[in-house]
N, C-alpha and C. Protein backbone atom coordinates (compact mmCIF):
# COMPACT_ATOMS: atom_id res chain seq x y z
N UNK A 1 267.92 55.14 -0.01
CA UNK A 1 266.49 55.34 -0.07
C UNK A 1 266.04 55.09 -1.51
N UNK A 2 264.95 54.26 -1.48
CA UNK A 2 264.18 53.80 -3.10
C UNK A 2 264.00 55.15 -3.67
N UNK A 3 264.69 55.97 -4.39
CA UNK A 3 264.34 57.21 -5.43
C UNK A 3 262.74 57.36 -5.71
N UNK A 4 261.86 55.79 -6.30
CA UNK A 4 260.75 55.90 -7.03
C UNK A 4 259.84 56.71 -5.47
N UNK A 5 260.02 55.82 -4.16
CA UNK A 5 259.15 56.51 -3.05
C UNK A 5 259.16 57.62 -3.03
N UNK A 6 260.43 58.71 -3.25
CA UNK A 6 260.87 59.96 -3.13
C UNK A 6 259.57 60.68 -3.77
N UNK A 7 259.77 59.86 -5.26
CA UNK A 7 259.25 61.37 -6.18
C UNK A 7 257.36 60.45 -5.80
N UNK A 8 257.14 59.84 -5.78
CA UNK A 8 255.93 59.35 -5.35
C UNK A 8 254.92 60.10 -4.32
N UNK A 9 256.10 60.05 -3.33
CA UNK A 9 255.74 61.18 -2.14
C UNK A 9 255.35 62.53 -2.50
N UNK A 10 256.43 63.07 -3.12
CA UNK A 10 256.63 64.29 -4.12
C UNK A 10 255.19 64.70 -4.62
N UNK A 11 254.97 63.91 -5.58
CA UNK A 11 253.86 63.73 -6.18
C UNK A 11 253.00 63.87 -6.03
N UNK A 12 252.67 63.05 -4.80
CA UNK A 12 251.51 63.06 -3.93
C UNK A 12 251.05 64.66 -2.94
N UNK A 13 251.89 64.63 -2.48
CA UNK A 13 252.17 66.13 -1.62
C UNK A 13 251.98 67.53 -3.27
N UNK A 14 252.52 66.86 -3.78
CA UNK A 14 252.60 68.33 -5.20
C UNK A 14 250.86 68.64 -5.24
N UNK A 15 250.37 67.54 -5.66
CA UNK A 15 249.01 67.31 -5.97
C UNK A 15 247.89 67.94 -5.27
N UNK A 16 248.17 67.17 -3.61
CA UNK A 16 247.52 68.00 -3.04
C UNK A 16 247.56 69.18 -2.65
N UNK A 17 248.57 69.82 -2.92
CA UNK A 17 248.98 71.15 -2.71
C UNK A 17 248.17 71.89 -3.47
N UNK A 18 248.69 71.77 -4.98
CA UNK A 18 247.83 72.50 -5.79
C UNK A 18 246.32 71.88 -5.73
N UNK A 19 245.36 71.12 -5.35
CA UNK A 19 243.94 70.79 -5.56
C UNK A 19 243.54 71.64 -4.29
N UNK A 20 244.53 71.81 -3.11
CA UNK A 20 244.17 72.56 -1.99
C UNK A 20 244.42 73.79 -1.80
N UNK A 21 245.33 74.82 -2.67
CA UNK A 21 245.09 75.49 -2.77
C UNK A 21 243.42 76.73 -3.52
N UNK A 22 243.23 77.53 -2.41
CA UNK A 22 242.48 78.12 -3.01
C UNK A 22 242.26 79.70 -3.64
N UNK A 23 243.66 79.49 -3.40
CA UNK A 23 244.52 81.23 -4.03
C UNK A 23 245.63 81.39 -4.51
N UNK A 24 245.62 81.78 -5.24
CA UNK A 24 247.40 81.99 -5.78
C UNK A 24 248.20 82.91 -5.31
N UNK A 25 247.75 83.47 -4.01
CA UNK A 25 248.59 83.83 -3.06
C UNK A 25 249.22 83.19 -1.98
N UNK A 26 248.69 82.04 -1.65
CA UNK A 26 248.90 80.94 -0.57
C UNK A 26 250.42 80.84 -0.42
N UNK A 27 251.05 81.15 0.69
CA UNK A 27 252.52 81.00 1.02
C UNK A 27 252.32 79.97 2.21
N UNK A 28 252.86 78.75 1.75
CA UNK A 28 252.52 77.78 2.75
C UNK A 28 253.90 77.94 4.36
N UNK A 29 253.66 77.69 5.22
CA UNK A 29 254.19 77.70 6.15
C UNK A 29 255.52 76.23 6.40
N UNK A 30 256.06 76.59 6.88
CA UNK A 30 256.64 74.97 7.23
C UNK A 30 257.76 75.55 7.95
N UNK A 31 257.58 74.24 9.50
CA UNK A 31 258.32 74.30 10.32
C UNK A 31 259.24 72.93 10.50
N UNK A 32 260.18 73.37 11.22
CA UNK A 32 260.76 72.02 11.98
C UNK A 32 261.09 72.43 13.29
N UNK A 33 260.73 71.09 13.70
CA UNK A 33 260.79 70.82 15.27
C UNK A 33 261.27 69.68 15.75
N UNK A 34 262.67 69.93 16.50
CA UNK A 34 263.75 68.35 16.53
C UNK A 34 263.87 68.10 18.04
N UNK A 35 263.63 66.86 18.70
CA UNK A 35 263.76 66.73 20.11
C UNK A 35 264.48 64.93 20.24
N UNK A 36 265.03 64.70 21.55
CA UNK A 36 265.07 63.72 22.03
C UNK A 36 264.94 63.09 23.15
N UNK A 37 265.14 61.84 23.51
CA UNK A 37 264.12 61.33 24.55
C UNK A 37 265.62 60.07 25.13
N UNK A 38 265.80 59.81 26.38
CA UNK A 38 266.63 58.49 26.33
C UNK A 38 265.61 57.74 27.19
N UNK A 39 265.58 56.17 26.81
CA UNK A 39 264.60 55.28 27.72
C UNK A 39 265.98 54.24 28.02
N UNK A 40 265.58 53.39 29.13
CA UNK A 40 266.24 52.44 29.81
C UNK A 40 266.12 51.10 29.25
N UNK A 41 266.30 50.97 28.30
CA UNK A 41 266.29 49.90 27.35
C UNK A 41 267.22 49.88 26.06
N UNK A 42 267.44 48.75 25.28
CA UNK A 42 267.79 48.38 24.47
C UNK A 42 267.24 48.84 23.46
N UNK A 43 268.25 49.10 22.03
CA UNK A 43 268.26 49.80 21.18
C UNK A 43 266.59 48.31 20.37
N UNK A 44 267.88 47.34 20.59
CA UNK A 44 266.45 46.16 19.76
C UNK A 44 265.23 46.24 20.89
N UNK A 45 264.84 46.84 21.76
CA UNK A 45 263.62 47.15 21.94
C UNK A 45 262.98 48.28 21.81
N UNK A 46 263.72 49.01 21.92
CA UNK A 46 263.26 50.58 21.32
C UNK A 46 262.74 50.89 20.30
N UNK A 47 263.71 50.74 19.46
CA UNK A 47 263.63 50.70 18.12
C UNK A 47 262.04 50.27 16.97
N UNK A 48 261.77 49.03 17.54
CA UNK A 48 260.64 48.35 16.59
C UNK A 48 259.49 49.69 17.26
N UNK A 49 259.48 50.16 18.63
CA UNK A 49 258.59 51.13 19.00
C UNK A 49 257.84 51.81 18.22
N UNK A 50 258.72 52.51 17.14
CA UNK A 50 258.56 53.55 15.76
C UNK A 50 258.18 52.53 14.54
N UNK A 51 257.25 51.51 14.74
CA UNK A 51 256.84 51.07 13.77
C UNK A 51 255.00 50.80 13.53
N UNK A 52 254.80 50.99 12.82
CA UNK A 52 252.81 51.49 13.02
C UNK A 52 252.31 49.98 13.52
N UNK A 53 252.64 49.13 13.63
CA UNK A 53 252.09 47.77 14.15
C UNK A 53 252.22 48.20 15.96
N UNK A 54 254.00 47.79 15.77
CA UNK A 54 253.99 48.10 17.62
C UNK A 54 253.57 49.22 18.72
N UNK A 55 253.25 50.36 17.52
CA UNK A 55 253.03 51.73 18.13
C UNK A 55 251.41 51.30 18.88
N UNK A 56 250.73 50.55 18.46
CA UNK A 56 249.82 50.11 19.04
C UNK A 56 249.83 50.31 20.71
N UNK A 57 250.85 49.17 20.93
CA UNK A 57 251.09 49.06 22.72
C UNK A 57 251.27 50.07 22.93
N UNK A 58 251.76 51.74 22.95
CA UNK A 58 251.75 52.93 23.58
C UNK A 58 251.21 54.08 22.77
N UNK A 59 250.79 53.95 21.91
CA UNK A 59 249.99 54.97 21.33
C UNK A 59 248.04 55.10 21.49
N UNK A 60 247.48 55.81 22.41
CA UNK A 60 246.36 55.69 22.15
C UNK A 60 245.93 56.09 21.41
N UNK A 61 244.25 55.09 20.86
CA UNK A 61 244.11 55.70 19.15
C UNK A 61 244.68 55.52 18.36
N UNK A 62 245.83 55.19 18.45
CA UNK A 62 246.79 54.59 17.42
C UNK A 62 246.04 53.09 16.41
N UNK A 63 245.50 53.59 15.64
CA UNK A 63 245.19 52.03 14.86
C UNK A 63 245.32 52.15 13.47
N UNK A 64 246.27 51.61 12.87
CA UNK A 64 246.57 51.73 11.13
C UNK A 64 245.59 50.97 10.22
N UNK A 65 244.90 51.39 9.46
CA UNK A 65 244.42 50.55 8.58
C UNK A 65 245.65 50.50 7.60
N UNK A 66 246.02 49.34 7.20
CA UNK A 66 247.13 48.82 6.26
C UNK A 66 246.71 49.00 4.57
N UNK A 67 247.13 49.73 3.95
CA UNK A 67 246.92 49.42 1.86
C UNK A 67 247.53 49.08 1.50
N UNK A 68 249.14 48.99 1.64
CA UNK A 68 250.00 48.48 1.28
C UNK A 68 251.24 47.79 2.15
N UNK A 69 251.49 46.59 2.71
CA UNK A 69 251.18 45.55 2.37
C UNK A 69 250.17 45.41 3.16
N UNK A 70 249.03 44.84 2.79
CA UNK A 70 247.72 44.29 3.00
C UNK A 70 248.12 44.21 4.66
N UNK A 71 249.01 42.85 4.81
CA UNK A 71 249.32 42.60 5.89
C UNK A 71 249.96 43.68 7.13
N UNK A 72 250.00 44.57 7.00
CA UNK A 72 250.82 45.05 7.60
C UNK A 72 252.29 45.19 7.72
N UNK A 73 252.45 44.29 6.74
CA UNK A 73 254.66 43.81 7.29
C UNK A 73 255.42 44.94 7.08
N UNK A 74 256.32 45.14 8.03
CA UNK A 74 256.40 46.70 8.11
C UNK A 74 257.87 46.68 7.20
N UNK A 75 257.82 47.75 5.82
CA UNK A 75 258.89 47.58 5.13
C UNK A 75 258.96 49.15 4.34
N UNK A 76 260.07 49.11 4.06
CA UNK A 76 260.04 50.94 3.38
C UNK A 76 258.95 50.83 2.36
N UNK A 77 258.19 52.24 1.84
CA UNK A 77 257.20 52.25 1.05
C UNK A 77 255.90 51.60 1.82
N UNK A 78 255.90 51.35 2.89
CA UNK A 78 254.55 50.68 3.09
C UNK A 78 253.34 51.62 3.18
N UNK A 79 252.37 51.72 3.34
CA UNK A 79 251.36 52.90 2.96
C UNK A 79 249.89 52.50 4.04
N UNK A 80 249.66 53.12 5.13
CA UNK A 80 248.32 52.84 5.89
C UNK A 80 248.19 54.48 6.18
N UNK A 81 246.86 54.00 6.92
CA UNK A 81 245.62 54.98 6.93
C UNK A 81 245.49 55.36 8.43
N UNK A 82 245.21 56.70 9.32
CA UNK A 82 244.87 56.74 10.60
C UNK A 82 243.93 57.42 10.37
N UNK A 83 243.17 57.82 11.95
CA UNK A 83 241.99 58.55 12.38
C UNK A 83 241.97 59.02 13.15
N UNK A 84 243.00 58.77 13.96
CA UNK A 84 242.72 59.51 15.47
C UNK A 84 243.21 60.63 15.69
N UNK A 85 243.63 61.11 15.00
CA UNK A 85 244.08 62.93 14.75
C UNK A 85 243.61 63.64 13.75
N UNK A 86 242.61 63.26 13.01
CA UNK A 86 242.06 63.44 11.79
C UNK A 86 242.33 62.90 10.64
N UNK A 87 241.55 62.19 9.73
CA UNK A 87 242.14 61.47 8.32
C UNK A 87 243.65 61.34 7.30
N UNK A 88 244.52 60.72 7.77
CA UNK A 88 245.56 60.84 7.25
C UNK A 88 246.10 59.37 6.49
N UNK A 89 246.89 59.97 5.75
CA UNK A 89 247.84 58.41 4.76
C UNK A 89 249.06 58.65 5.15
N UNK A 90 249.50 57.58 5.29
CA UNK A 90 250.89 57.69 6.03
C UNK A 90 251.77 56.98 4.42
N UNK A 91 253.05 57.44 4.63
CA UNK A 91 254.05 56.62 3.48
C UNK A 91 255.32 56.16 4.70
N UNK A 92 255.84 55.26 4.43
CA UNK A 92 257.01 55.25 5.17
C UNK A 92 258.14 55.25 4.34
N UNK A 93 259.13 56.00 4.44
CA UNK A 93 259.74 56.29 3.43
C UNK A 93 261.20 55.88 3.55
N UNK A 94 261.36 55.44 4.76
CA UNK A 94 262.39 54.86 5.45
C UNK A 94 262.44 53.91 6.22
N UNK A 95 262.79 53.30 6.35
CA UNK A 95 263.14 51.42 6.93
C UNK A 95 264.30 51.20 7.19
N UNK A 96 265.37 51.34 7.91
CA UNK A 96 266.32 50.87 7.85
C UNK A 96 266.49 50.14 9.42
N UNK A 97 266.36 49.23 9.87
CA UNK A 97 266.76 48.52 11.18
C UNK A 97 267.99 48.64 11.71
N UNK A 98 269.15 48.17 10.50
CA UNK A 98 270.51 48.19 10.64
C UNK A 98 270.93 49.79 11.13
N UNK A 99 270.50 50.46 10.57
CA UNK A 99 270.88 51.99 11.34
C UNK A 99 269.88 52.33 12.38
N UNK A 100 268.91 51.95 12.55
CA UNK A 100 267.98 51.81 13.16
C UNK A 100 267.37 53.68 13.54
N UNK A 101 266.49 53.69 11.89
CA UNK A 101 265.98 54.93 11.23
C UNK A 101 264.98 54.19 11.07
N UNK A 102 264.19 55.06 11.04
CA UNK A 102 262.44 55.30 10.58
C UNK A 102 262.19 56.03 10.14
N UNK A 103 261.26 56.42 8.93
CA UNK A 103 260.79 57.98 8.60
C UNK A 103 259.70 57.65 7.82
N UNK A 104 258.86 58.68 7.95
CA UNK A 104 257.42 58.49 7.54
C UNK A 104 256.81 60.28 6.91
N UNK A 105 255.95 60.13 6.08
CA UNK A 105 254.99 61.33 5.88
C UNK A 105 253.90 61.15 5.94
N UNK A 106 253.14 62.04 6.50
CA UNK A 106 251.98 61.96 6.43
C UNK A 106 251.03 62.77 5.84
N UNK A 107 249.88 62.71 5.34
CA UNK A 107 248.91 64.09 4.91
C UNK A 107 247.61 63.85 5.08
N UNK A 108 247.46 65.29 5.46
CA UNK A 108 246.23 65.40 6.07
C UNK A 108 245.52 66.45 4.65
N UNK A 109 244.39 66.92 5.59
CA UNK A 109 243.53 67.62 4.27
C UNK A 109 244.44 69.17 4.15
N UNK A 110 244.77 69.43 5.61
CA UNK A 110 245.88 71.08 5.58
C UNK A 110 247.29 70.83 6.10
N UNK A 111 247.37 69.52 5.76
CA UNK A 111 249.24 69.76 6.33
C UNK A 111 249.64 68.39 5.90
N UNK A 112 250.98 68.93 5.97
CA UNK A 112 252.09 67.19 5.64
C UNK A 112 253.09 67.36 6.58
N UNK A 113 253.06 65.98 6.85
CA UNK A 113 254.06 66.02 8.30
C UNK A 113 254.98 64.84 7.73
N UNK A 114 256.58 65.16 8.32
CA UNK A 114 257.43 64.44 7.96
C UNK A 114 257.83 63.99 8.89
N UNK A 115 257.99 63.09 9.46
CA UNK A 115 258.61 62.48 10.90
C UNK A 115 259.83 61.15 10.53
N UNK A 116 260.72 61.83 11.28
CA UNK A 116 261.77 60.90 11.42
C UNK A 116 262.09 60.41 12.61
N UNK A 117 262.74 59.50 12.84
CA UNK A 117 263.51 58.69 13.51
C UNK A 117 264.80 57.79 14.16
N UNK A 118 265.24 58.50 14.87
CA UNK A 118 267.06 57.82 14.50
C UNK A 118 267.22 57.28 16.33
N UNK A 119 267.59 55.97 16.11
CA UNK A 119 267.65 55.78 17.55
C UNK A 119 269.66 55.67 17.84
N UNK A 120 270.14 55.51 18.42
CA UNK A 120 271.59 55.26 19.03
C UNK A 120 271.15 54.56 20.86
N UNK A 121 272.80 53.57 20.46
CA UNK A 121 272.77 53.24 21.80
C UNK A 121 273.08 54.25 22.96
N UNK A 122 272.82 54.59 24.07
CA UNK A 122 273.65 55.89 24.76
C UNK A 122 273.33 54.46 26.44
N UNK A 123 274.76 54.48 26.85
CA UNK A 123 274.88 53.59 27.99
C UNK A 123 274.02 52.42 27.68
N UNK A 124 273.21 52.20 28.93
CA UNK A 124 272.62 50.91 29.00
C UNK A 124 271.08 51.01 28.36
N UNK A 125 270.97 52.40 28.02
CA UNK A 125 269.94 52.55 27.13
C UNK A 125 270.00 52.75 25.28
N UNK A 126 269.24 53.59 25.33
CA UNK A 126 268.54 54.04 24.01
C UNK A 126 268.29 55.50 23.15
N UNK A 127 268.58 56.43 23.07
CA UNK A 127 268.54 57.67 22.66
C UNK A 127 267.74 57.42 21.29
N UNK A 128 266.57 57.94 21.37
CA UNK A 128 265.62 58.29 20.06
C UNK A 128 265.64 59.99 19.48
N UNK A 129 265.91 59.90 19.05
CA UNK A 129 266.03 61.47 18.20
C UNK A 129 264.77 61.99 17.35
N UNK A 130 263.76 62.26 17.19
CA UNK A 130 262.43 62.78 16.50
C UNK A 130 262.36 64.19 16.01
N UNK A 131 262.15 64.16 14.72
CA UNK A 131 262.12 65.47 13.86
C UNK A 131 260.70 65.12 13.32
N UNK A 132 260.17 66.40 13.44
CA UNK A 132 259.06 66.40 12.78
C UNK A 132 259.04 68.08 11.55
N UNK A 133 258.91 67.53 10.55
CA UNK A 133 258.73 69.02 9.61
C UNK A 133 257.04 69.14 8.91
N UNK A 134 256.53 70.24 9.32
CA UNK A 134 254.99 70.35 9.64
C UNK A 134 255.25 71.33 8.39
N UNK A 135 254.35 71.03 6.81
CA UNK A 135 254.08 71.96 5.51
C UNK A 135 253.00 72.37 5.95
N UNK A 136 252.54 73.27 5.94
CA UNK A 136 250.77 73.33 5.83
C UNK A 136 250.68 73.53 4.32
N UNK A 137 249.00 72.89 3.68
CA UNK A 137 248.57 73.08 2.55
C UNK A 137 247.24 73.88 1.82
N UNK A 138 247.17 74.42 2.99
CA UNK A 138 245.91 75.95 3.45
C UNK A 138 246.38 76.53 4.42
N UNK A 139 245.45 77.36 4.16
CA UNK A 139 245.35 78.34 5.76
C UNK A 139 245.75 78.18 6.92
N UNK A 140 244.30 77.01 7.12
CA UNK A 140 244.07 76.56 8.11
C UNK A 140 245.25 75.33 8.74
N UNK A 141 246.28 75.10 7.85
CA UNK A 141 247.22 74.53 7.95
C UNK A 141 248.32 75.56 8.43
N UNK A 142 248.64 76.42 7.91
CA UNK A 142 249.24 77.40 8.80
C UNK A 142 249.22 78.16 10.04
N UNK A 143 248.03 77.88 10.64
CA UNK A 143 247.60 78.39 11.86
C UNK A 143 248.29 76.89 12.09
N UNK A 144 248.07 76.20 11.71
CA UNK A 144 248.66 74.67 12.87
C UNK A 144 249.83 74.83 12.82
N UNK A 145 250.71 75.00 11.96
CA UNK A 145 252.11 75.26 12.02
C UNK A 145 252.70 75.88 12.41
N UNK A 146 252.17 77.10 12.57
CA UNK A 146 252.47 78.48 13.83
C UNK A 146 252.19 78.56 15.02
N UNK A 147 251.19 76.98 15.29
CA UNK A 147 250.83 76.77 16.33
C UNK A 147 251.49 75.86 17.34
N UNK A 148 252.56 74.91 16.16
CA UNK A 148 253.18 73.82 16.88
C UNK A 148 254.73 74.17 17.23
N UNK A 149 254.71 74.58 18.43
CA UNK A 149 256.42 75.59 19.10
C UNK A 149 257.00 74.62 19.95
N UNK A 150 258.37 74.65 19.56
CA UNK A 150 259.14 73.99 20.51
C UNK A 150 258.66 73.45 21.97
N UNK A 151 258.04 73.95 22.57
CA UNK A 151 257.46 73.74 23.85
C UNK A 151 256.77 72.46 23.48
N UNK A 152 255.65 72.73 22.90
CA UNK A 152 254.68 71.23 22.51
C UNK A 152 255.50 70.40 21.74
N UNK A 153 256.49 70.52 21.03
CA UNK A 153 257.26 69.30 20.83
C UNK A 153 257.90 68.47 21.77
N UNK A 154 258.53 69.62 22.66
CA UNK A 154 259.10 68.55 23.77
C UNK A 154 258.04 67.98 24.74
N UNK A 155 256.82 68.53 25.07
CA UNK A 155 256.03 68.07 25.84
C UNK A 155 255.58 66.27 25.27
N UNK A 156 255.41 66.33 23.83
CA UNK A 156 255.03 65.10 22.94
C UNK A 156 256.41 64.13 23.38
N UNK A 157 257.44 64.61 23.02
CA UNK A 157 258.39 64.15 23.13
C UNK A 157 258.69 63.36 24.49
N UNK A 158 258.31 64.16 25.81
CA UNK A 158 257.73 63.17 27.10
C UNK A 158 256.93 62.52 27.10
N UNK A 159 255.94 62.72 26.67
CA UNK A 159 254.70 62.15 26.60
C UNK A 159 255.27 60.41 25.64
N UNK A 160 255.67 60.62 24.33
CA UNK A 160 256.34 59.44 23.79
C UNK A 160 257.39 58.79 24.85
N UNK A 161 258.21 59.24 25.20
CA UNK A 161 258.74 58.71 26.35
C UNK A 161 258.30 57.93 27.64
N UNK A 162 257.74 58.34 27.98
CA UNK A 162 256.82 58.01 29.46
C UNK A 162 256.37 56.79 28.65
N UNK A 163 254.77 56.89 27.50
CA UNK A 163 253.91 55.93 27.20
C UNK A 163 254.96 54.63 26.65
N UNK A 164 255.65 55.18 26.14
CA UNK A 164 257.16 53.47 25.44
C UNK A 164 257.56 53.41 26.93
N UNK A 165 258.07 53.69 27.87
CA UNK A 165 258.42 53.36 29.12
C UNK A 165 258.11 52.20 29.66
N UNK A 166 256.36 52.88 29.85
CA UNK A 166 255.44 52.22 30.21
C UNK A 166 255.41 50.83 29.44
N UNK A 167 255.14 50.85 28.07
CA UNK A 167 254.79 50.27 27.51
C UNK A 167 255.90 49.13 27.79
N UNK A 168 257.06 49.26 27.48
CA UNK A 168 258.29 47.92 27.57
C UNK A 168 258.19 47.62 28.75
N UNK A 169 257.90 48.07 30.31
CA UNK A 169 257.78 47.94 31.57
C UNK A 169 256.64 46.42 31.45
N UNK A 170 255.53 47.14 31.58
CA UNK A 170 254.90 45.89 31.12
C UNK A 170 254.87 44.84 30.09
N UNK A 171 255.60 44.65 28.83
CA UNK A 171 255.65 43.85 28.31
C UNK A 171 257.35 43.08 29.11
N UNK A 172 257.62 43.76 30.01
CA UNK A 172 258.38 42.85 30.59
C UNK A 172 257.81 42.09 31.42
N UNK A 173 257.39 42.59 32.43
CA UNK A 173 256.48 42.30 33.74
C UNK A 173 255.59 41.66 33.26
N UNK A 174 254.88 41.56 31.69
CA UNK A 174 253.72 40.90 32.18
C UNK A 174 252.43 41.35 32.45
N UNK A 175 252.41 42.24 33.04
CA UNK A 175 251.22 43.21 33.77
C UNK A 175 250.54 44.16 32.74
């Protein structure tokens, strides 16, 4: 992993921490929540799934505005923008195809979310592995983090499943 992204991230997250804090009592929360999913496909189709271009085809709402690279080309360090869960910057902090890892952070105005990605072949499919570690950076970020329990991870975790299902179904078919 590029070290400079590390402390960049770092940085970034430090920053807003302290500009968002509004007490010097603030004990921020942070969880993790780890699940997996197997789909009936190939690792080289699975895989590109976890990338903010292709997430398009099964993510609704899903639309990246790109800052870094302009283009979109999806590479470690790349840096875009969402909306459909509320204002966030995404970093990707991980790229690796050959192991076929993904990992990303994100921040919002009360939380930073770390999401990873690790796929393996398992039979004639695919095993995706998803960790998500939820900081809150207020309050109101801690109610979200106390709010997000194993249960709603795995429910997401179907829910990602089913919609990539879907999604490679028809880009086979056509339909």
């Amino acid at each position: 992993m590029n070290l400079s992204l590390v402390f960049m991230a770092f940085g970034c997250v430090l920053a807003l921490a302290l500009q968002s804090s509004t007490s010097h009592t603030f004990h921020a929360h942070s969880q993790r929540r780890t699940g997996s999913f197997h789909i009936e496909a190939s690792m080289d189709l699975v895989f590109p799934m976890f990338t903010p271009e292709v997430e398009k085809s099964w993510a609704a709402g899903w639309n990246p505005e790109y800052v870094f690279p302009a283009d979109g080309k999806t590479t470690q360090g790349m840096v875009f923008r969402t909306e459909h869960s509320g204002p966030k910057t995404w970093i990707m902090t991980v790229y690796d195809p050959d192991q076929h890892r993904v990992a990303y952070v994100n921040v919002g105005p009360d939380m930073v979310i770390q999401i990873s990605v690790n796929c393996r072949s398992e039979g004639n499919g695919t095993r995706a592995e998803v960790s998500y570690v939820h900081t809150a950076l207020t309050e109101k970020g801690n109610e979200s983090v106390d709010a997000y329990a194993q249960e709603h991870h795995e429910k997401q975790m179907e829910h990602w499943r089913s919609a990539i299902s879907d999604a490679l179904a028809h880009e086979q078919t056509g339909r």
